[in-house]
Structure formats: structure tokens, C-alpha cells
C-alpha atoms as a PDB file:
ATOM      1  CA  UNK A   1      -0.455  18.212  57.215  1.00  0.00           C
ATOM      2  CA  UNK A   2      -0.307  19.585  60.810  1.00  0.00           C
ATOM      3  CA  UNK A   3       2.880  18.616  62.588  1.00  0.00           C
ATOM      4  CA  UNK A   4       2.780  15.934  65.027  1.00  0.00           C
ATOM      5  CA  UNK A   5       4.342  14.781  68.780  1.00  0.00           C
ATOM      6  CA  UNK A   6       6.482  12.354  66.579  1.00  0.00           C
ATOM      7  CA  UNK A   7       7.826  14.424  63.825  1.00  0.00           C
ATOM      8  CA  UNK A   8      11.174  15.560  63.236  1.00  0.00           C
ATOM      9  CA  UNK A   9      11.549  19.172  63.509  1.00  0.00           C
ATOM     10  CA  UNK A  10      15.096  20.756  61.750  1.00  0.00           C
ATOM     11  CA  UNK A  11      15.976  24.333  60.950  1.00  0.00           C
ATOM     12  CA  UNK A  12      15.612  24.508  57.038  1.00  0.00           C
ATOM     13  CA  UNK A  13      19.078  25.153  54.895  1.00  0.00           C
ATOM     14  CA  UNK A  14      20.028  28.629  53.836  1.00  0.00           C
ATOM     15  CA  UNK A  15      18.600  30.095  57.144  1.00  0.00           C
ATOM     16  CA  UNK A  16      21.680  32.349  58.539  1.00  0.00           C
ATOM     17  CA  UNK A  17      21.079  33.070  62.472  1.00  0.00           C
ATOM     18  CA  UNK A  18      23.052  35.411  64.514  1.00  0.00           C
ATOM     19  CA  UNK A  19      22.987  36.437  68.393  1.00  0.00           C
ATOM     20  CA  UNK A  20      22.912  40.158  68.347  1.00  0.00           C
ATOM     21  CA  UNK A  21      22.472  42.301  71.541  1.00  0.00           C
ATOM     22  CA  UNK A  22      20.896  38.955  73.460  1.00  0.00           C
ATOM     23  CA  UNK A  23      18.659  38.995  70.330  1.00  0.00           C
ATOM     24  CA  UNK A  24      18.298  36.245  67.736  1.00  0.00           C
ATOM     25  CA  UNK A  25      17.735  37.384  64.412  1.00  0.00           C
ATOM     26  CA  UNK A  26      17.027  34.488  61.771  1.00  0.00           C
ATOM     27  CA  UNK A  27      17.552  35.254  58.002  1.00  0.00           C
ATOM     28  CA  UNK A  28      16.333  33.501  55.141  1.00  0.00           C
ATOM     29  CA  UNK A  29      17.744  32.830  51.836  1.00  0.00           C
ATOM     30  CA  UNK A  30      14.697  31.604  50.308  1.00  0.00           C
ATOM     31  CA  UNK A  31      12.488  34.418  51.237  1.00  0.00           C
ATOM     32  CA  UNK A  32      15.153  37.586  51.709  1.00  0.00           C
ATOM     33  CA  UNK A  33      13.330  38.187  55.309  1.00  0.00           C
ATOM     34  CA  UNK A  34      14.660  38.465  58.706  1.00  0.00           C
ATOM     35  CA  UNK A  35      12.762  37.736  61.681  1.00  0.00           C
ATOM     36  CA  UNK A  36      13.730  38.793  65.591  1.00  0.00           C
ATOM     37  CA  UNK A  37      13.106  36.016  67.912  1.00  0.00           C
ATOM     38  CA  UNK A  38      11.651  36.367  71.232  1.00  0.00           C
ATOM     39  CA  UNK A  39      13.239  34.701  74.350  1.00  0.00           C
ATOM     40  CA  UNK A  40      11.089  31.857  74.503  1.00  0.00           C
ATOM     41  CA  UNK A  41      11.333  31.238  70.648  1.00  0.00           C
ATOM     42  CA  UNK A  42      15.032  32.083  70.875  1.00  0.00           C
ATOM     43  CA  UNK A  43      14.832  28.597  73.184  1.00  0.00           C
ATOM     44  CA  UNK A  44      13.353  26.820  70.867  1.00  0.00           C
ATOM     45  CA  UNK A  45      15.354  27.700  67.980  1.00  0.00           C
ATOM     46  CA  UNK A  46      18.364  27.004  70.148  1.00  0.00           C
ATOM     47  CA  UNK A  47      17.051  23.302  70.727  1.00  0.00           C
ATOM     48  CA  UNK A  48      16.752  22.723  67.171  1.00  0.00           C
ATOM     49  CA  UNK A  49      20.564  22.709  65.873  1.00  0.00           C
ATOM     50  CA  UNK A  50      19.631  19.255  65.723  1.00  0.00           C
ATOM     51  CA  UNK A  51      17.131  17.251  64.547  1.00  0.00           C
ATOM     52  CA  UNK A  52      14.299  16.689  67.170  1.00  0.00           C
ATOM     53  CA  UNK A  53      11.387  14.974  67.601  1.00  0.00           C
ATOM     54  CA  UNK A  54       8.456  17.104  68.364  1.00  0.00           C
ATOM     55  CA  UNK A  55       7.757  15.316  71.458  1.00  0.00           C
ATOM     56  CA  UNK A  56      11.174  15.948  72.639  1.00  0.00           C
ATOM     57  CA  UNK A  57      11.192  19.293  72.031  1.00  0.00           C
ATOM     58  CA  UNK A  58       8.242  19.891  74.267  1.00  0.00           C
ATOM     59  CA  UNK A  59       9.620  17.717  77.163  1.00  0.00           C
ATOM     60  CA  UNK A  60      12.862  20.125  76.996  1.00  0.00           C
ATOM     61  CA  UNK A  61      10.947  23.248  77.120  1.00  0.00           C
ATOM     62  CA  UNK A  62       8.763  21.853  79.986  1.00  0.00           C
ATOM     63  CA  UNK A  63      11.601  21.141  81.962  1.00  0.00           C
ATOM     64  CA  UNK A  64      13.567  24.419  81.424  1.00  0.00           C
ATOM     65  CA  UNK A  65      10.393  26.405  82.217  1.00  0.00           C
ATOM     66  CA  UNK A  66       9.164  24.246  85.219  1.00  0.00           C
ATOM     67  CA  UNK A  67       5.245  23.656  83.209  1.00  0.00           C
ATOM     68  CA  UNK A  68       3.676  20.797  82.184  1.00  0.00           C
ATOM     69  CA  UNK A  69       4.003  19.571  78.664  1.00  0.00           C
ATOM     70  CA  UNK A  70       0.417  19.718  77.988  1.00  0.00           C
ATOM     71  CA  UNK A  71       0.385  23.636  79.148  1.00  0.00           C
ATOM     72  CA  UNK A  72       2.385  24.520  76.416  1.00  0.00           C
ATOM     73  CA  UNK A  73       2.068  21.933  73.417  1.00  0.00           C
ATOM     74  CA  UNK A  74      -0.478  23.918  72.101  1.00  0.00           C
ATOM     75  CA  UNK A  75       1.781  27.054  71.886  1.00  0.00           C
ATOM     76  CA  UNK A  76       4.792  25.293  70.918  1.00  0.00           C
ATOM     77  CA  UNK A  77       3.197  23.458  67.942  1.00  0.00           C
ATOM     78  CA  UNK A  78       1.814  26.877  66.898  1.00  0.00           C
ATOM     79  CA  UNK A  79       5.531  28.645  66.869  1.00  0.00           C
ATOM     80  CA  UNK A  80       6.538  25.796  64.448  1.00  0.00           C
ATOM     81  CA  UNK A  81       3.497  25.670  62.324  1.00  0.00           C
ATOM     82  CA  UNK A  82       4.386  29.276  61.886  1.00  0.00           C
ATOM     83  CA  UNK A  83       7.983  28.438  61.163  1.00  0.00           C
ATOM     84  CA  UNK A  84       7.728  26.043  58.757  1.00  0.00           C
ATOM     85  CA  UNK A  85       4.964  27.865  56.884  1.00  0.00           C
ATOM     86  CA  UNK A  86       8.004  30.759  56.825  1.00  0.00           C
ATOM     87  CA  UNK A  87      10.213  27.841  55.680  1.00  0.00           C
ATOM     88  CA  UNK A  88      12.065  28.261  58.347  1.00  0.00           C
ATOM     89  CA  UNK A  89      12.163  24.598  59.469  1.00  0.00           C
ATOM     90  CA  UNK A  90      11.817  21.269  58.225  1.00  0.00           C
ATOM     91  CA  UNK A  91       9.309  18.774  59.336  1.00  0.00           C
ATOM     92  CA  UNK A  92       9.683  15.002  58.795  1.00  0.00           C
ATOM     93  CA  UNK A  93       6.579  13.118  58.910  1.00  0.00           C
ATOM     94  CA  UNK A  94       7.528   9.908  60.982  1.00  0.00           C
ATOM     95  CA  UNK A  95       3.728   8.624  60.785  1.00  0.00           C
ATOM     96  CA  UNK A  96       3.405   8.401  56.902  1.00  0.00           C
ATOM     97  CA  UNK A  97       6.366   6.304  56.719  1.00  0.00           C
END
């Protein structure tokens, strides 16, 4: 099921993250892989050390990069389709409840 504006996004247990060199390197339990985070993603990992509504998410990153939600919802949804697919994060499905 494709994540929506009013899911909640967390980061998934027994993912160990550490700041190294202004770098944010994620590691995961469940899969033994580590993955380097870009400055953008770094953001968005940041924003999720609690849980957040999609929706919310987007409005942060809109305001913290002065763009319009819609210019980067598509991008944004994309970074956690590919993080949850990673198992990476969590996604609540607020609609099917």
C-alpha cells in the first residue's frame, strides 16, 4: 500500500544512526546494511525521532527549504517508500483504521 499525506511515518527498531564527519550513517539490524544519508535525507531522518504524520513532515521540509509542499511531495514520498521498503521506517496506515 503506497504511503499516504495522513500516515504515520517512524524510524523502525534496531536501526542504530550515528553523525559522523557531518554525515549520517543509518545501520540496520534486520538487514546488516548501512546506508550514508544525504543532506536533505539527513533532514528528514532528523524529523522523524518522532512519530509524524506524512503531511507534517512535508509542511516541515517546505518551510526549512523555502518550496512549496506540492514541489516536493512527490520526492519526499519517494525517499520513504524507499525507506520503508529497506525497513528502515515504519508506516501506520491512519486510513484503514
Amino acid at each position: 500500500m503506497p504511503i499516504t499525506l495522513t500516515d504515520i511515518i517512524t524510524r523502525a527498531e534496531g536501526v542504530l544512526s550515528a553523525e559522523i564527519f557531518e554525515e549520517t550513517v543509518l545501520m540496520s539490524e534486520a538487514n546488516g546494511r548501512y546506508y550514508c544519508l544525504t543532506e536533505t535525507s539527513q533532514e528528514i531522518w532528523k524529523q522523524l525521532d518522532r512519530p509524524l504524520a506524512t503531511n507534517e513532515l512535508l509542511q516541515t521540509m517546505s518551510e526549512k527549504y523555502e518550496v512549496p509542499t506540492s514541489a516536493i511531495e512527490a520526492d519526499v514520498v519517494a525517499f520513504l517508500e524507499h525507506f520503508k521498503e529497506k525497513g528502515l521506517i515504519t508506516v501506520k496506515n491512519t486510513t484503514a483504521e
